[in-house]
Protein backbone atom coordinates (compact mmCIF):
# COMPACT_ATOMS: atom_id res chain seq x y z
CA UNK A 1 -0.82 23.40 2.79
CA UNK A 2 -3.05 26.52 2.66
CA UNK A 3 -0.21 29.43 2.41
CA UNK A 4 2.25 27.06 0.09
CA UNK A 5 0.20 28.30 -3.10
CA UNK A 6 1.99 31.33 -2.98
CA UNK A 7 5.38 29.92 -3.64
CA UNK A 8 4.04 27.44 -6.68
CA UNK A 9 3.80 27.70 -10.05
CA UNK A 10 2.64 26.01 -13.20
CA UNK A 11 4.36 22.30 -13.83
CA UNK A 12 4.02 19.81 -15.75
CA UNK A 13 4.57 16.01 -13.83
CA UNK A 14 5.48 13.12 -15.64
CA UNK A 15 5.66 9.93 -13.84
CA UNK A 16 8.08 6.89 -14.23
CA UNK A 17 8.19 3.34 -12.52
CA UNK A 18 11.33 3.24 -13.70
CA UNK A 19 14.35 6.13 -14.70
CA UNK A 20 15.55 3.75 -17.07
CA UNK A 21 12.93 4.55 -19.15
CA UNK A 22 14.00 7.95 -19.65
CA UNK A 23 16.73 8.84 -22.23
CA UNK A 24 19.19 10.07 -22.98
CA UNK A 25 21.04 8.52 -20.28
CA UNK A 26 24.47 8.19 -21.70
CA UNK A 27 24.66 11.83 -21.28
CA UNK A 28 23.80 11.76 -18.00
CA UNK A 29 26.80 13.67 -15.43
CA UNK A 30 26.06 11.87 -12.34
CA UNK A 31 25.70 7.98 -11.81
CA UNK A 32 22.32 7.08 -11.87
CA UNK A 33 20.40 5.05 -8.78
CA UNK A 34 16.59 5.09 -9.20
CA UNK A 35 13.49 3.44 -8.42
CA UNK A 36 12.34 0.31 -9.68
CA UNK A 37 9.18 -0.57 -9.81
CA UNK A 38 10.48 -4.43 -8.62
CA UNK A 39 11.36 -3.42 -5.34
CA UNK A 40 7.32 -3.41 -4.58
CA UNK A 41 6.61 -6.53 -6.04
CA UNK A 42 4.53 -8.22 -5.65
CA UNK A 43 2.35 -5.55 -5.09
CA UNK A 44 2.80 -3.83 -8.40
CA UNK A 45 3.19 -7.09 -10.37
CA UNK A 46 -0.14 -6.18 -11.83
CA UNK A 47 -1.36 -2.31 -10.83
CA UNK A 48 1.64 0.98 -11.13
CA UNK A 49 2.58 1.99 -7.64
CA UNK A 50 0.19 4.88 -7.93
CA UNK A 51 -2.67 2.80 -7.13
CA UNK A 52 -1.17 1.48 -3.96
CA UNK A 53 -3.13 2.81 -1.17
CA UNK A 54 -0.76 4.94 1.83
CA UNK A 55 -3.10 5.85 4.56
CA UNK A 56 -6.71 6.24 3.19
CA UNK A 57 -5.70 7.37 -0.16
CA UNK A 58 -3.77 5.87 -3.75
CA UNK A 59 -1.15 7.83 -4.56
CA UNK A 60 -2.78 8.40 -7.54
CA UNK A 61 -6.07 9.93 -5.49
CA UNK A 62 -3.35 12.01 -3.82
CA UNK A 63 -1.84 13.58 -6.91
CA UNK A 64 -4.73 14.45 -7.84
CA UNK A 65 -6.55 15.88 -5.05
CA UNK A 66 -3.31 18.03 -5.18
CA UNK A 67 -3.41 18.97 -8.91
CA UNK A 68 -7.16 20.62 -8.08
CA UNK A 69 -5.19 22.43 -5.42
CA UNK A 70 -2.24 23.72 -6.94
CA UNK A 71 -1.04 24.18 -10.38
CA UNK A 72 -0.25 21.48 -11.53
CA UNK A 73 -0.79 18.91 -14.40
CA UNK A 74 -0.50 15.31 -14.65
CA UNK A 75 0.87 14.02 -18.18
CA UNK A 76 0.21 10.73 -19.42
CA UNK A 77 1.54 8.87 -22.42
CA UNK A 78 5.70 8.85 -22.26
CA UNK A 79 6.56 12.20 -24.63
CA UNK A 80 9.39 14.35 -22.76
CA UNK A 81 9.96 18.30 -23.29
CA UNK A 82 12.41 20.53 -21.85
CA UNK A 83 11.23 21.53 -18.25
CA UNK A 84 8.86 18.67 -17.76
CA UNK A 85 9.22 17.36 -13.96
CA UNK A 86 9.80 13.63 -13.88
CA UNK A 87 8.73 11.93 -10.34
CA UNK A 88 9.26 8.81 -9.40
CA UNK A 89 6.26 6.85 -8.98
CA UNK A 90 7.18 6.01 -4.97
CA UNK A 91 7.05 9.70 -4.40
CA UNK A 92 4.64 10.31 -1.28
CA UNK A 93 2.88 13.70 -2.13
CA UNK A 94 3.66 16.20 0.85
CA UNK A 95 4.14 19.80 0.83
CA UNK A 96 7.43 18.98 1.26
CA UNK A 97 7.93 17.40 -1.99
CA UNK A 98 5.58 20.23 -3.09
CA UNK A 99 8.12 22.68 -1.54
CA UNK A 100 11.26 21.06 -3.28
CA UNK A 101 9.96 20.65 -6.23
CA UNK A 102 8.55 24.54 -7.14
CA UNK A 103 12.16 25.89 -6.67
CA UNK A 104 13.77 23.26 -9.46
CA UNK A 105 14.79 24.88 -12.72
CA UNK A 106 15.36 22.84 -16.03
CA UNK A 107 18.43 20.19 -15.30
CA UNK A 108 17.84 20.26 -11.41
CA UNK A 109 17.90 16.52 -10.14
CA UNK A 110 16.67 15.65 -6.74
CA UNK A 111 18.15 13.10 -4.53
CA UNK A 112 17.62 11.42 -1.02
CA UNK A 113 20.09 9.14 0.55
CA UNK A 114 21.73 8.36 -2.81
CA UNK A 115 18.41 8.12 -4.96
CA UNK A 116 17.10 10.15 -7.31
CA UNK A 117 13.61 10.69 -7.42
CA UNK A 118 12.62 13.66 -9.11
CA UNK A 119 14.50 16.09 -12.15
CA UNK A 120 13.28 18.48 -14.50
CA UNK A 121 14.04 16.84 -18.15
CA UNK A 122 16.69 18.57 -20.09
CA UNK A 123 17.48 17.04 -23.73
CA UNK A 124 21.12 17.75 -23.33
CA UNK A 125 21.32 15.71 -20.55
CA UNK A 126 23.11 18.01 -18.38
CA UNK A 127 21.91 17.99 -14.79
CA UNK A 128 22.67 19.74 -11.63
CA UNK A 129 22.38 16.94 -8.66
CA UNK A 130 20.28 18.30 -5.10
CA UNK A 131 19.98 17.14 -2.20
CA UNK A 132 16.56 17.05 -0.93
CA UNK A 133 14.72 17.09 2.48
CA UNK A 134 14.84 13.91 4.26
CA UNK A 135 11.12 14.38 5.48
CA UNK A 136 9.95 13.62 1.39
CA UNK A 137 8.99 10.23 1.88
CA UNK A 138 9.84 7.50 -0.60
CA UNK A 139 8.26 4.04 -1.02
CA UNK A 140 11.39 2.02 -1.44
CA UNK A 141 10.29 -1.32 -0.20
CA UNK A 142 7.44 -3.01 0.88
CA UNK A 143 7.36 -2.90 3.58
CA UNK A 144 7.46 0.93 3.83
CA UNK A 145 3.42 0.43 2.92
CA UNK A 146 2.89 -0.65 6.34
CA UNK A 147 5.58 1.65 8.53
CA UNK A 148 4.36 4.98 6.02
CA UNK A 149 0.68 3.66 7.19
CA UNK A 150 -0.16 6.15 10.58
CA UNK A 151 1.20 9.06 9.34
CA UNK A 152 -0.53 8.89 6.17
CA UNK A 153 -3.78 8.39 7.62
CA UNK A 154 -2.95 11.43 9.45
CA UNK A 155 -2.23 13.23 6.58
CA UNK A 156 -4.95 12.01 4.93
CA UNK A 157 -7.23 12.57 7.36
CA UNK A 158 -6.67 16.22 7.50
CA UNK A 159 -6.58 16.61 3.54
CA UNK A 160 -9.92 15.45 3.30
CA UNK A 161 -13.21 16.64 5.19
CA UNK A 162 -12.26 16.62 8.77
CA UNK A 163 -14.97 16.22 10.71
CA UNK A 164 -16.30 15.19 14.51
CA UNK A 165 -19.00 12.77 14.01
CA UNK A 166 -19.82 12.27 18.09
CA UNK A 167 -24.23 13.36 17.58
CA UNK A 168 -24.95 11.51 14.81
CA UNK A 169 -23.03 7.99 16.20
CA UNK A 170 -25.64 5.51 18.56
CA UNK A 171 -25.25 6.25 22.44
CA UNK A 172 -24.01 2.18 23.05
CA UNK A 173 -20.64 3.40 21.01
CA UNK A 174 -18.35 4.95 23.71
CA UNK A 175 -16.00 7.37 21.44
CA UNK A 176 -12.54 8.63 23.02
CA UNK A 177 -10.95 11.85 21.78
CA UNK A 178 -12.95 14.17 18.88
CA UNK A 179 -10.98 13.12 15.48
CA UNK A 180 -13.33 11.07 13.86
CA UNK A 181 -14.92 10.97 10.13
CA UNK A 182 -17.99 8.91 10.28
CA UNK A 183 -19.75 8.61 6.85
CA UNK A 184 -23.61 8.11 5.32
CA UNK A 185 -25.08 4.62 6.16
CA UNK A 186 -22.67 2.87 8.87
CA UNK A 187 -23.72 0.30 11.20
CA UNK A 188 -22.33 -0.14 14.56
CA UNK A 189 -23.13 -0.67 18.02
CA UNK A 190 -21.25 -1.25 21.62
CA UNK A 191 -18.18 -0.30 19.56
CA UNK A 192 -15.27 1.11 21.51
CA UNK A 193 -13.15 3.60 19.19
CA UNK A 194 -10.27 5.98 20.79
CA UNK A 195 -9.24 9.01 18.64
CA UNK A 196 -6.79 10.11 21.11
CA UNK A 197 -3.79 7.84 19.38
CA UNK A 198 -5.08 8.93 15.83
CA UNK A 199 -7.55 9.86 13.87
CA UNK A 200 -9.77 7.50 12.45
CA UNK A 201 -11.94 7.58 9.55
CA UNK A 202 -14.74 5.41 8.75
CA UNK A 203 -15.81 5.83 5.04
CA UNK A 204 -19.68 4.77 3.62
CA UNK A 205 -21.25 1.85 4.29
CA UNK A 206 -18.84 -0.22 7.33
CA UNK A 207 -20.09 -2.30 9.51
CA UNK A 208 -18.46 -2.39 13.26
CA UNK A 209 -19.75 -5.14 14.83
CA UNK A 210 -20.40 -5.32 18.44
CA UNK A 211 -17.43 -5.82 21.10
CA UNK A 212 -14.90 -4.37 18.67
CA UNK A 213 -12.09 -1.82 19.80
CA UNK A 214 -10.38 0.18 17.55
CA UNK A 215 -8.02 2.57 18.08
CA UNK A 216 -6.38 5.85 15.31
CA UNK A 217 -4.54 6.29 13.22
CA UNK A 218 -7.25 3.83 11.61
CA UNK A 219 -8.94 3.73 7.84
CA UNK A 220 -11.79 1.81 7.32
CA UNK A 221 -12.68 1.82 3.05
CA UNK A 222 -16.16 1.76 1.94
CA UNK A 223 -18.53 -1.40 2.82
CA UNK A 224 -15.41 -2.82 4.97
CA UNK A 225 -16.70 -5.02 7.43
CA UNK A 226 -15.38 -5.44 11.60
CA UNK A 227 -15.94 -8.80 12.87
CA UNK A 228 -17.53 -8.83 16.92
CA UNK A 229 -14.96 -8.63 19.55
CA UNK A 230 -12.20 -7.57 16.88
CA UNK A 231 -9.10 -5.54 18.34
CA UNK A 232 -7.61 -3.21 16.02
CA UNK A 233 -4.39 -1.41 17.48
CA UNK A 234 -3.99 1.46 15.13
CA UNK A 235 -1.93 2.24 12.12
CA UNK A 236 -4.20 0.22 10.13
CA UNK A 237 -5.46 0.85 6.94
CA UNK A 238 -8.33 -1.49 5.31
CA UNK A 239 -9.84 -1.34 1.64
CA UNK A 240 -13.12 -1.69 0.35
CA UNK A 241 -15.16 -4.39 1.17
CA UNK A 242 -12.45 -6.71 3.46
CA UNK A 243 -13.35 -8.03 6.27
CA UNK A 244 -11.60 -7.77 9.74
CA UNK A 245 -11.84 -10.06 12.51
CA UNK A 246 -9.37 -10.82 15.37
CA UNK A 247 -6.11 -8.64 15.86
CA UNK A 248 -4.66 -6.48 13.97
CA UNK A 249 -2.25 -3.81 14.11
CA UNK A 250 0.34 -1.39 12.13
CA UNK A 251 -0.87 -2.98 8.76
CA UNK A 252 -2.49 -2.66 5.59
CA UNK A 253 -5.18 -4.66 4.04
CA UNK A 254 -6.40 -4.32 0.43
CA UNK A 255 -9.66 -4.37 -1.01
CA UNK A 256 -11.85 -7.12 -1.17
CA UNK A 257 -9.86 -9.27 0.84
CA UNK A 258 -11.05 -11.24 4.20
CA UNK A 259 -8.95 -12.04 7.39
CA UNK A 260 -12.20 -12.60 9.11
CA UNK A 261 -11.59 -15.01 11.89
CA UNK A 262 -9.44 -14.80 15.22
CA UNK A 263 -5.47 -14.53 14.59
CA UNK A 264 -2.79 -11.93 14.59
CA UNK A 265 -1.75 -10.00 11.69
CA UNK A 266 1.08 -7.22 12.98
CA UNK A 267 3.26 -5.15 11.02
CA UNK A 268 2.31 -7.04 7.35
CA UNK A 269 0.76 -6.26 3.98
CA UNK A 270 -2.11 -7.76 2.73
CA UNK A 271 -2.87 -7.01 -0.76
CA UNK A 272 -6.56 -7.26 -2.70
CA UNK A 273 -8.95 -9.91 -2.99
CA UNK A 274 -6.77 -12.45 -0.66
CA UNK A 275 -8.34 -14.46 1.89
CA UNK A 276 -6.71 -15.73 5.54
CA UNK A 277 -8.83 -18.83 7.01
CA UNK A 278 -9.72 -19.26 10.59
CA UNK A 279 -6.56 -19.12 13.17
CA UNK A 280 -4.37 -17.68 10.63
CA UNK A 281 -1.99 -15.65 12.39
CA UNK A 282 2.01 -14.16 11.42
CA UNK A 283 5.50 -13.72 13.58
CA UNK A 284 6.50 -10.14 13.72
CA UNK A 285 9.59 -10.55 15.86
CA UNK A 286 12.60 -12.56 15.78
CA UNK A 287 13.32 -14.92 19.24
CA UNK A 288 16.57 -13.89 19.11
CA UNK A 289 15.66 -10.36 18.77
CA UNK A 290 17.70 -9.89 15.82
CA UNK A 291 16.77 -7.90 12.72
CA UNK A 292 14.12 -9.49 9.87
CA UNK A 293 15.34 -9.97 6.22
CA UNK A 294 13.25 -10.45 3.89
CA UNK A 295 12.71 -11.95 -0.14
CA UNK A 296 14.01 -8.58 -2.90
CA UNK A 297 12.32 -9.37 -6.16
CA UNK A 298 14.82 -6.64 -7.34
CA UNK A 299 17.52 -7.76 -5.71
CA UNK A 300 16.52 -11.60 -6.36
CA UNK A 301 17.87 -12.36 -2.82
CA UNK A 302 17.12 -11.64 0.50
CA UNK A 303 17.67 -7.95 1.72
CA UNK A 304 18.03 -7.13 5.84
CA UNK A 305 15.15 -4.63 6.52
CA UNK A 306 16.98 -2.64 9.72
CA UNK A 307 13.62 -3.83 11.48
CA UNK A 308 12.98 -5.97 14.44
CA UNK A 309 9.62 -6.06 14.07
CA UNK A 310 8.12 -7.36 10.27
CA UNK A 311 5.87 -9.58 9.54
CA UNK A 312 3.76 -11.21 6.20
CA UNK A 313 3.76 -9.61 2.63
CA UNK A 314 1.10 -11.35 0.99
CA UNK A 315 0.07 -10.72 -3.02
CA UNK A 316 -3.00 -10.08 -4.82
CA UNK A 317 -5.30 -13.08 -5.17
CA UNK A 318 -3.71 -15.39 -2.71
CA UNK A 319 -5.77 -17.68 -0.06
CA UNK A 320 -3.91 -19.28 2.83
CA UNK A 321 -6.06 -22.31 4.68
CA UNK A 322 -6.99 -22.70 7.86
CA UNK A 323 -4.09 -22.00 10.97
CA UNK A 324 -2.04 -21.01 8.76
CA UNK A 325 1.82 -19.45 9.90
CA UNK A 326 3.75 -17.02 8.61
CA UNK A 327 7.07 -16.91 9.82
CA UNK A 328 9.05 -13.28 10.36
CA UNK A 329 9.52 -11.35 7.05
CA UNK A 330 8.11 -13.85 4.68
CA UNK A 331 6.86 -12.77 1.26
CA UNK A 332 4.48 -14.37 -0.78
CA UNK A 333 3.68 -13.71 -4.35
CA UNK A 334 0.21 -13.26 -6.23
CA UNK A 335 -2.09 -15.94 -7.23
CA UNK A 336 -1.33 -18.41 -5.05
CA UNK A 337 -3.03 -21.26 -3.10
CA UNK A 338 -1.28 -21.75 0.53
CA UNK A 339 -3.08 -24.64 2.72
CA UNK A 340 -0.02 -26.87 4.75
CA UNK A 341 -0.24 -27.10 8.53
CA UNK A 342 3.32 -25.61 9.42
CA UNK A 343 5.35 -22.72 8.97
CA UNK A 344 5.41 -21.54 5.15
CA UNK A 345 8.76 -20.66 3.40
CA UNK A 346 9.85 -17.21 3.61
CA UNK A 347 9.68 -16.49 -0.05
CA UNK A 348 6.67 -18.35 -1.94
CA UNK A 349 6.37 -17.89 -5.26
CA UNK A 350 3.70 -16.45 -7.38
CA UNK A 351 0.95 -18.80 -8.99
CA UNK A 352 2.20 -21.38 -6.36
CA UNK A 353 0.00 -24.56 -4.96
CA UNK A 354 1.72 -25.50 -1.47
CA UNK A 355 0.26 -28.10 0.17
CA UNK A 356 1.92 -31.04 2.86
CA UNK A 357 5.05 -29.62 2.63
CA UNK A 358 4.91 -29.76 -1.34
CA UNK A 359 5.25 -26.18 -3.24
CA UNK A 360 3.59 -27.29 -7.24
CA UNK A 361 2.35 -25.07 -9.75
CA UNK A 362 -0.90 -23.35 -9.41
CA UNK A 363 -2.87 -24.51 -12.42
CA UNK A 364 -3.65 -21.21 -14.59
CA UNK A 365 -7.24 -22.67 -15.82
CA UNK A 366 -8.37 -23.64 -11.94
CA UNK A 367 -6.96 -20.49 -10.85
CA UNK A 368 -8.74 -18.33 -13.63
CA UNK A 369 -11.96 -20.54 -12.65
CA UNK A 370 -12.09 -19.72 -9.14
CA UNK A 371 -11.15 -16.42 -9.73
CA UNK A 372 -14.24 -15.77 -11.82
CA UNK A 373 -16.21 -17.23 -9.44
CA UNK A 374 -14.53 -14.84 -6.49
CA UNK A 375 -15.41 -12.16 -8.83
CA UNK A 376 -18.95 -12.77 -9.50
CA UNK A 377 -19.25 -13.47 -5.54
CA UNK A 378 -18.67 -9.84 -4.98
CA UNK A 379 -20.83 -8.85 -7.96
CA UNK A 380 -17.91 -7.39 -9.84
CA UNK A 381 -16.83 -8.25 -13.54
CA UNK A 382 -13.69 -9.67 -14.20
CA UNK A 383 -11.81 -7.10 -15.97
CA UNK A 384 -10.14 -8.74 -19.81
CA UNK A 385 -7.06 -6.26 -19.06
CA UNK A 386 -6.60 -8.08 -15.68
CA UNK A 387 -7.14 -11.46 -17.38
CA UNK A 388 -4.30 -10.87 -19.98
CA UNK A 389 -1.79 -9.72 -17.18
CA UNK A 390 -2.31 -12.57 -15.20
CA UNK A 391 -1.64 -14.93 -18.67
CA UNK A 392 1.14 -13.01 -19.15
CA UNK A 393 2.74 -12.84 -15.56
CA UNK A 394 1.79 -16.82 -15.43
CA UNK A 395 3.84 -17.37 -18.57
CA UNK A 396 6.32 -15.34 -17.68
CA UNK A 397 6.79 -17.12 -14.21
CA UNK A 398 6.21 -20.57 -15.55
């Protein structure tokens, strides 16, 4: 994006989860079809889609790297103007977007495939609908956090420091192709890591064990840890502090989260501080080859993805036993204790206690218990904002 400052100028972003939320819509000239936060649960039950991770950044971390870069300024609280620029919060940063964007005038409204993502707010709600480039991507399901995954990381990768780590990595590591970051304080040894798919980018404090392959585009967050003999296939992403062991490919893991032990995970989303016991593994692909639906918390129904090949979507703070199965497209929701010995339902609940074939509630106080205790584990305080969302969501839901 070097040469694109030229053609940018000084705006003003306001974000939105939602363009409901933005008035006056009965003045609108154009019918209205927008994001909604809901179509990432249950991801962003609890955190705004700006802090989902795509590639080795947040959104969030993206917007701003790119505010430093260009002019631009990133308004909080919900007070609109004439001329502000209202984004979507799905929006993947590109230059694209960046492109698009610096050519909009006061009532220009941007729109892919029937959505509109982006306008620049006019109080008269009079507003002059564009079509934009269909290389802005748009999060508008979940499982666009796995498929947006490898090109991210490539992205990523080249926003950041790029750099080829080959003299300061230990001779027993056999390293194909030069696109690696390799950063202060990480352990590994007889580790097998090819470049030449992707780049891959290894951030402070990892530990590879020995016998692992990996293969780019690959992210690896800070203090992550590879389990010995692990395969990882590429588009993978991993947060900070998880821990990878068998196979794994085109899929994201968030942080603090374990699937430590031998078992496929392909083409899924993991989200933070979950746990997969030993021999836990997921479908990807139908038998009869057909395309995977999946659970729409926006919809409240079951959606066909277009995809053959989709697997798991598990939320924050959920622990599946031992061998557990995920079937093709299923989506579980946060806070939720999975431990029966055959195929789980394709949509499970949040704050859900399965067990023998039984789905219960999860018990909020035994829930909040072990949760403190899976905090204080990682030495990390349980935060009271994230204690009142879960009350509320549990409510809510119950």
């Amino acid at each position: 994006m070097s040469g694109f400052f030229y053609y940018f100028y000084f705006v003003k972003i306001f974000f939105v989860d939602c363009f409901d939320a933005i008035r006056p819509l009965d003045k609108l000239t154009f019918p209205l079809t927008s994001f909604d936060k809901k179509s990432l649960y249950p991801f962003t039950f609890i955190k705004s889609c700006l802090d989902l991770r795509v590639g080795i950044l947040t959104l969030r971390e993206k917007w701003n790297r790119l505010a430093q870069m260009f002019n631009l300024e990133l308004a909080e609280g919900d007070i609109l103007e004439d001329g502000i620029l209202c984004l979507s919060e799905n929006i993947i940063p590109s230059e694209g977007l960046l492109r698009a964007i610096a050519t909009m005038e006061v009532g220009d409204a941007l729109q892919q495939n029937g959505t509109v993502f982006a306008w620049r707010y006019h109080q008269e709600g009079v507003f002059k609908l564009k079509g934009a480039d269909d290389t802005i991507s748009l999060l508008n399901g979940v499982e666009d956090l796995f498929l947006l995954t490898g090109a991210e990381i490539v992205n990523d990768f080249n926003l950041l420091a790029k750099k080829t780590a080959a003299a300061t990595v230990s001779p027993t590591n056999q390293l194909l192709g030069t696109d690696f970051y390799i950063a202060e304080q990480v352990t590994m040894e007889c580790v097998t890591l090819n470049s030449t798919t992707g780049p891959i980018y290894i951030d402070e404090g990892v530990t590879i064990m020995e016998g692992a392959h990996l293969r780019g585009p690959l992210y690896l967050g800070k203090g992550a840890v590879v389990k010995m003999g692990a395969t990882i296939y590429g588009n993978v992403s991993v947060g900070k502090q998880s821990v990878v062991g068998g196979e794994v490919g085109n899929s994201v893991i968030g942080d603090f989260s374990a699937k430590g032990h031998h078992g496929y995970l392909g083409c899924s989303v993991i989200g933070d501080w979950c746990n997969l016991g030993a021999g836990t593994s997921n479908s990807n692909l139908k038998n009869n080859l057909k395309t995977v639906t999946i659970y729409d918390y926006k919809l409240e129904d079951f959606r066909d993805t277009g995809l053959l090949k989709c697997g798991v979507f598990i939320g924050d703070y959920t622990r599946a036993g031992i061998n557990s199965s995920f079937n093709t497209g299923t989506v579980i929701g946060i806070a939720s204790m999975l431990a029966d010995t055959s195929f789980y339902a394709k949509f499970v609940p949040s704050f859900a206690w399965v067990f023998n074939g039984d789905t219960q509630i999860y018990n909020f106080d035994k829930f909040m218990a072990y949760l403190e205790a899976l905090y204080i584990s990682k030495n990390e305080e349980l935060p009271e904002r994230l204690i009142r969302e879960l009350n509320q969501l549990n409510k809510k839901y119950n």
